[in-house]
PDB file of N, CA and C in Angstrom:
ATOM      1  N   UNK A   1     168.578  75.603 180.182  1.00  0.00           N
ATOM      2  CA  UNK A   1     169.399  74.756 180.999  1.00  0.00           C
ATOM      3  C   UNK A   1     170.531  74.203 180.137  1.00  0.00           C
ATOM      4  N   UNK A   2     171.319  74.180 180.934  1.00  0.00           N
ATOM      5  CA  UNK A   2     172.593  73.625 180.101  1.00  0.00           C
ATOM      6  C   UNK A   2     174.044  72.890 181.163  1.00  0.00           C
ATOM      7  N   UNK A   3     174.305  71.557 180.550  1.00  0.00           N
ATOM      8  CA  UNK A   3     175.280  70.950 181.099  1.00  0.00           C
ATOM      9  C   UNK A   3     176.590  70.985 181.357  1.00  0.00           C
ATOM     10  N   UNK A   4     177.486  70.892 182.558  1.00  0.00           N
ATOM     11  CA  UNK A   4     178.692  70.634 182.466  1.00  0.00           C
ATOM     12  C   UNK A   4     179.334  70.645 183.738  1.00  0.00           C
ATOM     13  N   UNK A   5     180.645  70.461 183.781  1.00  0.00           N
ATOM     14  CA  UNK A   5     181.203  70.053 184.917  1.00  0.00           C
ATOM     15  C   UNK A   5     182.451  71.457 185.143  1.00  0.00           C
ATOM     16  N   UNK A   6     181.427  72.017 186.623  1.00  0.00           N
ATOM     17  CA  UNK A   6     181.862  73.467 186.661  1.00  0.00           C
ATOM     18  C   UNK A   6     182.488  73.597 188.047  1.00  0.00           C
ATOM     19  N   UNK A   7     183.165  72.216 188.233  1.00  0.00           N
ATOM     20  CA  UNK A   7     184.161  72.237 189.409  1.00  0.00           C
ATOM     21  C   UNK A   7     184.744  71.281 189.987  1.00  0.00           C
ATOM     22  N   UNK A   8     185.297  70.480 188.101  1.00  0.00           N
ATOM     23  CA  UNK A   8     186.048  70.119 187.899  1.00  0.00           C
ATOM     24  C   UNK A   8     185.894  68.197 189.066  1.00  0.00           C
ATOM     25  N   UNK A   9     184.648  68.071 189.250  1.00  0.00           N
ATOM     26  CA  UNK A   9     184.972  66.868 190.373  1.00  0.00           C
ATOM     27  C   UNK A   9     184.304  65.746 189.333  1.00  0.00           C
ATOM     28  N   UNK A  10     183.849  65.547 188.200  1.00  0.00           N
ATOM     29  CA  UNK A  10     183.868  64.905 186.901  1.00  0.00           C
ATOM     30  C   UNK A  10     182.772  64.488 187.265  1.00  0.00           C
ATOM     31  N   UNK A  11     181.856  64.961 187.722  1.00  0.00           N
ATOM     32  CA  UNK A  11     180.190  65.000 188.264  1.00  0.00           C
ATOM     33  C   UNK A  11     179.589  65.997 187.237  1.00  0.00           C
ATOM     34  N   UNK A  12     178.582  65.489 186.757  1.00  0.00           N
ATOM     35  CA  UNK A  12     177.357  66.341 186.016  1.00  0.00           C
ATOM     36  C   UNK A  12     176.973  67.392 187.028  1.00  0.00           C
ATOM     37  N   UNK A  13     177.275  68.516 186.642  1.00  0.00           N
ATOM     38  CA  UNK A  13     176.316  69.856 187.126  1.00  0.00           C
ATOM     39  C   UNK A  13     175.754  70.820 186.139  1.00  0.00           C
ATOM     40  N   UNK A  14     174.801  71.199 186.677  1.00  0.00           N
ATOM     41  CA  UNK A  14     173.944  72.405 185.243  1.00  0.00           C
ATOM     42  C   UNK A  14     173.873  73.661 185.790  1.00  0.00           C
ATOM     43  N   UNK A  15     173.428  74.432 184.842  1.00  0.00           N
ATOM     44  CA  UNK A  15     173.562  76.284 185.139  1.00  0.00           C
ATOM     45  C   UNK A  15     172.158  76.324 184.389  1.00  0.00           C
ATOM     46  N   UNK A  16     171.217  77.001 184.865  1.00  0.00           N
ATOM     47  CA  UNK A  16     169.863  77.559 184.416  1.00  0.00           C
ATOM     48  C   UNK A  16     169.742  79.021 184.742  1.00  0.00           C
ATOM     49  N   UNK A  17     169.336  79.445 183.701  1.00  0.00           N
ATOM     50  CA  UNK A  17     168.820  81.075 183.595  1.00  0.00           C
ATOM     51  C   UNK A  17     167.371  81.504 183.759  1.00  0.00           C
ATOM     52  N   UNK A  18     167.055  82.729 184.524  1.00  0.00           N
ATOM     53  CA  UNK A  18     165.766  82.480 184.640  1.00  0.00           C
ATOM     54  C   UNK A  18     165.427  84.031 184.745  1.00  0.00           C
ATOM     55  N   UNK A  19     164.729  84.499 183.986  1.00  0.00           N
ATOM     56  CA  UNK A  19     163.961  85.780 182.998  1.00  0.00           C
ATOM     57  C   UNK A  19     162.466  85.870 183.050  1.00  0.00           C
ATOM     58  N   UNK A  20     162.371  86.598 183.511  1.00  0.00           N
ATOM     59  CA  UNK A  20     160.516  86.830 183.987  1.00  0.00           C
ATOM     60  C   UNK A  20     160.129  88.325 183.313  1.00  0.00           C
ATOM     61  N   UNK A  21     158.979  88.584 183.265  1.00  0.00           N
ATOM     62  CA  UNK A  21     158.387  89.594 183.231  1.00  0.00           C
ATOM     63  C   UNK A  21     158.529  90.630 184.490  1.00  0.00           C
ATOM     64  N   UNK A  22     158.634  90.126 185.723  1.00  0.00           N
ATOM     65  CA  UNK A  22     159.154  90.964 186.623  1.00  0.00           C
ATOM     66  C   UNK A  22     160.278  91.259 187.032  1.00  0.00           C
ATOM     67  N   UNK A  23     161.599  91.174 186.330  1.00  0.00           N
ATOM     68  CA  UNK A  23     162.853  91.139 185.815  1.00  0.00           C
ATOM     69  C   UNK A  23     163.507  90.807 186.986  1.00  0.00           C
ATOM     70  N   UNK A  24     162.802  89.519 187.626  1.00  0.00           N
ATOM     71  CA  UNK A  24     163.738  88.452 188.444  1.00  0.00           C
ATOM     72  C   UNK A  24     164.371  87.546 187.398  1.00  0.00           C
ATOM     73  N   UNK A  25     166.038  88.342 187.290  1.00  0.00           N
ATOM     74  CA  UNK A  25     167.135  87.623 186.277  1.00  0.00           C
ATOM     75  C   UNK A  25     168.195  86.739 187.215  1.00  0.00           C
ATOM     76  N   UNK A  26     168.117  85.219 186.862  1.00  0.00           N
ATOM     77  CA  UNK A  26     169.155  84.536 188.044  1.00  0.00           C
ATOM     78  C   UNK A  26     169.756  84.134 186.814  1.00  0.00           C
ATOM     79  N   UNK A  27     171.069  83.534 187.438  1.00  0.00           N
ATOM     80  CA  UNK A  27     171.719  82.643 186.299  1.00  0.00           C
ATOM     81  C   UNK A  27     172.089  81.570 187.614  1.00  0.00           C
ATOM     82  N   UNK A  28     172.141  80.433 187.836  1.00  0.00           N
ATOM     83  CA  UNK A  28     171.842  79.479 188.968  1.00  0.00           C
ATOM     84  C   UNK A  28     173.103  78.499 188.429  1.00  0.00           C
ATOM     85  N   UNK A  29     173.918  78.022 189.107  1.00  0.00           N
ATOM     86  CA  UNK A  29     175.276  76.703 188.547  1.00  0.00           C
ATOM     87  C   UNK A  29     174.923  75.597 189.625  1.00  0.00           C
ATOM     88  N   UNK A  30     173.760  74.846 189.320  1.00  0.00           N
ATOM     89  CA  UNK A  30     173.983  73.475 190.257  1.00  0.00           C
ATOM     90  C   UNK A  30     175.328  72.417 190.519  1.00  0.00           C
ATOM     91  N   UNK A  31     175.427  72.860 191.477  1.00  0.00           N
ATOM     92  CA  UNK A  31     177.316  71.652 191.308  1.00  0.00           C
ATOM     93  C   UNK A  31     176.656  70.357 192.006  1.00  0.00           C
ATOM     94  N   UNK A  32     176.995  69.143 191.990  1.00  0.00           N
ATOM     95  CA  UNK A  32     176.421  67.834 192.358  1.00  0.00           C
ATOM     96  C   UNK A  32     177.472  67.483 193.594  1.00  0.00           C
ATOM     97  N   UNK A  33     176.951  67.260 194.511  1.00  0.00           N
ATOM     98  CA  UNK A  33     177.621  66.854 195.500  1.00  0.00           C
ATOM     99  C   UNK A  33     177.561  65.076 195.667  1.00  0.00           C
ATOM    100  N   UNK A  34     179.004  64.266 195.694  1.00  0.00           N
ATOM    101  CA  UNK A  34     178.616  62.879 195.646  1.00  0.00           C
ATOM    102  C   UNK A  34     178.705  62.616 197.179  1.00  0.00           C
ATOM    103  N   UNK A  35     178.520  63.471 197.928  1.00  0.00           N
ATOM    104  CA  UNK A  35     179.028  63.050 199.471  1.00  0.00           C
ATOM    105  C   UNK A  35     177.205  62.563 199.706  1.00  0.00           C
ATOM    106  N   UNK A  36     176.732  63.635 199.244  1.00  0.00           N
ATOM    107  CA  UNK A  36     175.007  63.919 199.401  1.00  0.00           C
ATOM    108  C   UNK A  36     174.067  63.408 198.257  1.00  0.00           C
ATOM    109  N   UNK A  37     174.941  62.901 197.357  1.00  0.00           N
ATOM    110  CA  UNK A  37     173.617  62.593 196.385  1.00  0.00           C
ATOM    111  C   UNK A  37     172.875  63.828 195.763  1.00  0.00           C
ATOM    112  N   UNK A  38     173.196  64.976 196.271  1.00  0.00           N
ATOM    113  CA  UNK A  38     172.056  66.119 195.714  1.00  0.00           C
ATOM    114  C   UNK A  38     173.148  67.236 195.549  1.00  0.00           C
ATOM    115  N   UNK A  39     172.419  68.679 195.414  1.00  0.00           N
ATOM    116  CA  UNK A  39     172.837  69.541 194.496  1.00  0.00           C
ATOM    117  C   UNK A  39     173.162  70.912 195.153  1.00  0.00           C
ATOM    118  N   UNK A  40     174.224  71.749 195.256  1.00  0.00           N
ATOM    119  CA  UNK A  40     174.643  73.021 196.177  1.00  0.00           C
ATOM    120  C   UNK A  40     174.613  73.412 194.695  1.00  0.00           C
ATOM    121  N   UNK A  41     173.435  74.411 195.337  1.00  0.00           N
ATOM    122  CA  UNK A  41     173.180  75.567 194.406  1.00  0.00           C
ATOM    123  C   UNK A  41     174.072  77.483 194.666  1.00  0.00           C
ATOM    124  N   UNK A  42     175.021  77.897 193.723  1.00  0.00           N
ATOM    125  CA  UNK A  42     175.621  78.710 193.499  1.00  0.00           C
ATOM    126  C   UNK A  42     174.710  80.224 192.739  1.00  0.00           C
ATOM    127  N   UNK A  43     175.146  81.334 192.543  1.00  0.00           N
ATOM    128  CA  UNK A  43     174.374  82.244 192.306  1.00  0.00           C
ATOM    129  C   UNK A  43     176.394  83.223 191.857  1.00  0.00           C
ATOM    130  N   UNK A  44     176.509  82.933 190.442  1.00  0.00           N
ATOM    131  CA  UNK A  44     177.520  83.717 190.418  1.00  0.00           C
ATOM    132  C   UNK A  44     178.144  84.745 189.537  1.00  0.00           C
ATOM    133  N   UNK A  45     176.689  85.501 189.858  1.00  0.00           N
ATOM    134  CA  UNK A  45     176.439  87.301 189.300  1.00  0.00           C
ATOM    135  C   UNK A  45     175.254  87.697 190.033  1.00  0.00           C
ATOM    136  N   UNK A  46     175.339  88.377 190.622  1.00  0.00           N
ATOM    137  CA  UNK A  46     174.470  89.166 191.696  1.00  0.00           C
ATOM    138  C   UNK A  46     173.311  90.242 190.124  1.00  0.00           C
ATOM    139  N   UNK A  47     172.100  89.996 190.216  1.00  0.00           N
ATOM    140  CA  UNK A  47     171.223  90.194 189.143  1.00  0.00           C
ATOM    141  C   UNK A  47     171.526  91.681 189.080  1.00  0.00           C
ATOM    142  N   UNK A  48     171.556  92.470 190.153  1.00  0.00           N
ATOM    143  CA  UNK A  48     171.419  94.028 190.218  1.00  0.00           C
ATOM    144  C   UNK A  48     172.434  94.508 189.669  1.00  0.00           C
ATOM    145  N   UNK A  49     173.759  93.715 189.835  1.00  0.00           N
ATOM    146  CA  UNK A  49     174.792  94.394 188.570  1.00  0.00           C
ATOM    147  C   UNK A  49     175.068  94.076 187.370  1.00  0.00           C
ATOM    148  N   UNK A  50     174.595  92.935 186.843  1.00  0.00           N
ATOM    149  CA  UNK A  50     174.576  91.871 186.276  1.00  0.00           C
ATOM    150  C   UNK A  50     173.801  92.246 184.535  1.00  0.00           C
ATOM    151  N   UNK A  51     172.939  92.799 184.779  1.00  0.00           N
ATOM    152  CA  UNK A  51     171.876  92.996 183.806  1.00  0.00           C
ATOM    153  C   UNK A  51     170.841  94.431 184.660  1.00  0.00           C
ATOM    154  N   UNK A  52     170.680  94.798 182.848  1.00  0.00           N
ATOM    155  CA  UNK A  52     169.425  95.895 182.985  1.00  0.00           C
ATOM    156  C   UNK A  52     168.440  95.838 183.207  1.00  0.00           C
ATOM    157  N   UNK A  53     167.667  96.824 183.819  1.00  0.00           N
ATOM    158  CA  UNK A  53     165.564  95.778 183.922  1.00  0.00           C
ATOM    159  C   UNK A  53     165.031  95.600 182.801  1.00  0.00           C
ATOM    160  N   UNK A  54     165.644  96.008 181.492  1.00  0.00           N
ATOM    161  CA  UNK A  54     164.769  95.511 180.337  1.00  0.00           C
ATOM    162  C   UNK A  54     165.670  94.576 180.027  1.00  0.00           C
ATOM    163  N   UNK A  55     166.541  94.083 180.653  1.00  0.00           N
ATOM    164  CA  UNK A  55     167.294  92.562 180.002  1.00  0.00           C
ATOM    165  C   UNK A  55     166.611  91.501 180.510  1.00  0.00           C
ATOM    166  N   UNK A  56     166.340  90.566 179.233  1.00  0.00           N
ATOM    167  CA  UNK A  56     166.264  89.243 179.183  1.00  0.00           C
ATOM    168  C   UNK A  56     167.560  88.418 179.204  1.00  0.00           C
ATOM    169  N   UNK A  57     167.878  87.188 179.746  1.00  0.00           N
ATOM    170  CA  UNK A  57     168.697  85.898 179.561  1.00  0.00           C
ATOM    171  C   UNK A  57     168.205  85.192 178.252  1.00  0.00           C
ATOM    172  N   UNK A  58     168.665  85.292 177.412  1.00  0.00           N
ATOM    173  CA  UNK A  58     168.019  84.533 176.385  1.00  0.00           C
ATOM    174  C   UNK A  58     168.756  83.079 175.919  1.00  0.00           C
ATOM    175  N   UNK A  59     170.143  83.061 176.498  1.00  0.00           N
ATOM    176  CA  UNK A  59     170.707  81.594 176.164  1.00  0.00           C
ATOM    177  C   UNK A  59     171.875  81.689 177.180  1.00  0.00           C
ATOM    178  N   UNK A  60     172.307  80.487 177.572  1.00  0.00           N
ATOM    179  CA  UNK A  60     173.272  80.061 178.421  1.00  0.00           C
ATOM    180  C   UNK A  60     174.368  79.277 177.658  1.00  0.00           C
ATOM    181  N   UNK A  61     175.309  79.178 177.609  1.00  0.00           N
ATOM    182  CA  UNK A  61     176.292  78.379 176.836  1.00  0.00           C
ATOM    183  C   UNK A  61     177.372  77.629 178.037  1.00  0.00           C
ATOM    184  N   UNK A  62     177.787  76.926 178.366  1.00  0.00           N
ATOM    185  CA  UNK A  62     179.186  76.661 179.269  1.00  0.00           C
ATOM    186  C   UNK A  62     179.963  75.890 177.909  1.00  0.00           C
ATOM    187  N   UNK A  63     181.202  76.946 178.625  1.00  0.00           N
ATOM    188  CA  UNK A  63     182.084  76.343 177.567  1.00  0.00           C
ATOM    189  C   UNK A  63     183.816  76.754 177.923  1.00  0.00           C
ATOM    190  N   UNK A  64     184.770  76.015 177.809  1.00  0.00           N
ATOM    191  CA  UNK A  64     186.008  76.463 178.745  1.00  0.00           C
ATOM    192  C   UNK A  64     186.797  77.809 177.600  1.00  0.00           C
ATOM    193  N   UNK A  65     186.747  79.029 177.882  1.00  0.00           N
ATOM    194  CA  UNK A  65     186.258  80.360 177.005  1.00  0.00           C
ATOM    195  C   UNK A  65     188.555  80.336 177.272  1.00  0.00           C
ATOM    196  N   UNK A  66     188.696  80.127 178.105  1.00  0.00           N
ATOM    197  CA  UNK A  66     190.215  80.567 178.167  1.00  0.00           C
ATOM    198  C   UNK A  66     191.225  79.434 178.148  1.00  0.00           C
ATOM    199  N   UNK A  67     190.680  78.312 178.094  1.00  0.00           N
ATOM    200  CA  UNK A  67     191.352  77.132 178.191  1.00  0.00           C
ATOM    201  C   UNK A  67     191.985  76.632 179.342  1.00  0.00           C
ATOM    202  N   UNK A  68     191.469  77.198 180.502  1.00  0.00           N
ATOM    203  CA  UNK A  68     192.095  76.600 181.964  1.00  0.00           C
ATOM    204  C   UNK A  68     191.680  75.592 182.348  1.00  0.00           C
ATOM    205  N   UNK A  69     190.684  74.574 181.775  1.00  0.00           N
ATOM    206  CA  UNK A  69     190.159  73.480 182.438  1.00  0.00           C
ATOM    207  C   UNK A  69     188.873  73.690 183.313  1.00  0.00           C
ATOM    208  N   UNK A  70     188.403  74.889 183.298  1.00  0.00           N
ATOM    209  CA  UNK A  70     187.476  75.137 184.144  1.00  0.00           C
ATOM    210  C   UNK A  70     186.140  75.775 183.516  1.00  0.00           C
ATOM    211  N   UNK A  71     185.160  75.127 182.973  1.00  0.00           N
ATOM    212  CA  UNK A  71     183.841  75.245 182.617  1.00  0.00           C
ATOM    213  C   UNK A  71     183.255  76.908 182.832  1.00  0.00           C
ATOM    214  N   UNK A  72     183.262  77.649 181.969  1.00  0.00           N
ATOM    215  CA  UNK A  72     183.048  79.397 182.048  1.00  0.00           C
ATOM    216  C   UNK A  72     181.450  79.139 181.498  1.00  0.00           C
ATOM    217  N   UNK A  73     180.993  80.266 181.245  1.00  0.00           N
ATOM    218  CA  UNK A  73     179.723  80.450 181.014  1.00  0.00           C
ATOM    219  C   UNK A  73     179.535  81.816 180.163  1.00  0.00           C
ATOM    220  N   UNK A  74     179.164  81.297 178.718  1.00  0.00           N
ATOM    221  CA  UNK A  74     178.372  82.742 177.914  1.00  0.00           C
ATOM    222  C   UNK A  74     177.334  82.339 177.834  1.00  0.00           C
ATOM    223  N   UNK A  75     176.846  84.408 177.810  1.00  0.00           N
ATOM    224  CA  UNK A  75     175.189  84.590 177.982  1.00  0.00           C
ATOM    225  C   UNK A  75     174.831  85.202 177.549  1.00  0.00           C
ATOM    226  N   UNK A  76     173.701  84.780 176.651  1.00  0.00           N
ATOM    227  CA  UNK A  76     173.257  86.535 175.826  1.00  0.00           C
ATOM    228  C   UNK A  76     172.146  86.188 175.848  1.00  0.00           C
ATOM    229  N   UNK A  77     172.222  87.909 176.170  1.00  0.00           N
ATOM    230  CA  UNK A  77     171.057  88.922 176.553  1.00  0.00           C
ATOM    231  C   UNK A  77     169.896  89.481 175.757  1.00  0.00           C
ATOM    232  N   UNK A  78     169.129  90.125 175.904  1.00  0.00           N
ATOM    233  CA  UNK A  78     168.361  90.659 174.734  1.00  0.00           C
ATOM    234  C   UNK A  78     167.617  92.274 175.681  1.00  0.00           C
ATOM    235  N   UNK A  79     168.088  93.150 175.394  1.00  0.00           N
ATOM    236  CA  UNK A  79     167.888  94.379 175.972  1.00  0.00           C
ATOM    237  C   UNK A  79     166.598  94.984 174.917  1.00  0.00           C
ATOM    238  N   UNK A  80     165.269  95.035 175.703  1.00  0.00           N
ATOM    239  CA  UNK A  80     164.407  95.737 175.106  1.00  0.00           C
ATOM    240  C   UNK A  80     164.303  97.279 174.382  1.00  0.00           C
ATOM    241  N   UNK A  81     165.145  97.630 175.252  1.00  0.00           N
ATOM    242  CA  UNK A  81     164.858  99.258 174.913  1.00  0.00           C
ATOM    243  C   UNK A  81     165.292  99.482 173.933  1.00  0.00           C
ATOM    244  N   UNK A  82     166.810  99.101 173.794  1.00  0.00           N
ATOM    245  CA  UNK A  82     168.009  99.313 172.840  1.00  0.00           C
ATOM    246  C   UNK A  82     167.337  98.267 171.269  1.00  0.00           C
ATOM    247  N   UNK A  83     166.661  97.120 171.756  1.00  0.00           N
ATOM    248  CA  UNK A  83     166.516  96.407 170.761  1.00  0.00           C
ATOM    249  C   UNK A  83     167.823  95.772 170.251  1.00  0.00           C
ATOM    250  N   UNK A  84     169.120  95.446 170.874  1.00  0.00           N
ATOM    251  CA  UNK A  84     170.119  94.892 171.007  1.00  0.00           C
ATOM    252  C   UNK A  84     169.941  93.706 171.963  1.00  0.00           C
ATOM    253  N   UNK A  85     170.911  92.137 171.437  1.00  0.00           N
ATOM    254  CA  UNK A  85     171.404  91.513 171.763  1.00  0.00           C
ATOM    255  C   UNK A  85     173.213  91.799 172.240  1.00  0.00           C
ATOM    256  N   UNK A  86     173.476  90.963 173.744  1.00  0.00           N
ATOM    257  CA  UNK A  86     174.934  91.263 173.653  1.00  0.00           C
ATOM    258  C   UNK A  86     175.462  89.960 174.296  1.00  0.00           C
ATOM    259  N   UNK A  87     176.650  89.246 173.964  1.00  0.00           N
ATOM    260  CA  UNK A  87     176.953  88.201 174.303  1.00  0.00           C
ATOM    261  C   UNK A  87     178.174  88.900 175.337  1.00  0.00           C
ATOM    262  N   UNK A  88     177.649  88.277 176.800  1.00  0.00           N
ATOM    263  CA  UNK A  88     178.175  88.291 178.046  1.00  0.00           C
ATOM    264  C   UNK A  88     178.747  86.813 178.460  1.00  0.00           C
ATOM    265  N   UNK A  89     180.084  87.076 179.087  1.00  0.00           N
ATOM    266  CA  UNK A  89     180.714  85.841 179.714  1.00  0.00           C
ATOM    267  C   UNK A  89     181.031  85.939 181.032  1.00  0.00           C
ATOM    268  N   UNK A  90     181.298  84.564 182.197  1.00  0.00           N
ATOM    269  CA  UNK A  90     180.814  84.603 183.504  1.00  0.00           C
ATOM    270  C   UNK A  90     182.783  83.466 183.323  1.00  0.00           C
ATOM    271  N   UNK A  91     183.684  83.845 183.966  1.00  0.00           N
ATOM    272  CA  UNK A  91     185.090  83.464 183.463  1.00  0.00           C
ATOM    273  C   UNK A  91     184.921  82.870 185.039  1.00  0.00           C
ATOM    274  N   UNK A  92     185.547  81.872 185.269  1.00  0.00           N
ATOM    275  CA  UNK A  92     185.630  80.945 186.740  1.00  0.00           C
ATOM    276  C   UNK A  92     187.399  81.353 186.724  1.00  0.00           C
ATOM    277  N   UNK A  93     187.612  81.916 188.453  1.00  0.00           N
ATOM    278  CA  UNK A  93     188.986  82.175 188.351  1.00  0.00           C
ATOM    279  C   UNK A  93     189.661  80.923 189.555  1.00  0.00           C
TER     280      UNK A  93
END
């Protein structure tokens, strides 16, 4: 899990990754809604193109990667087969 403000409304929101043995791979961006008090949950990489079935999520980073003001997201992976790590980024346009 990891913090930041990924739409810009200066509200705490988090992004969690989630890696199973049955290679249900999400990467999840909670944005905080102040209208509601609670949390609209986003999904923004579809798992099936996203990653291999021997990929793991092994870390989440948010961090503004291009300097637009807008909270991006690196992710690295850990691919069993290959026995390679690869650092993947999720760019907010």
């Amino acid at each position: 899990m990891a913090y930041g403000d990924f739409n810009g409304d200066k509200a705490v929101d988090f992004v969690t990754a989630t890696s199973s043995n049955s290679n249900s791979k999400v990467i999840k961006i909670y944005l905080f809604d102040k209208s509601t008090d609670d949390f609209l949950v986003i999904y923004p990489c579809n798992p099936v193109h996203c990653y291999g079935s021997d990929t793991t999520i092994v870390n989440i980073i948010p961090v503004d990667i291009n300097y637009d003001g807008m909270q991006d997201i690196i992710y690295i992976t850990y691919e069993s087969t290959s026995n390679t790590y690869t650092v993947n980024t999720l760019i907010q346009t």
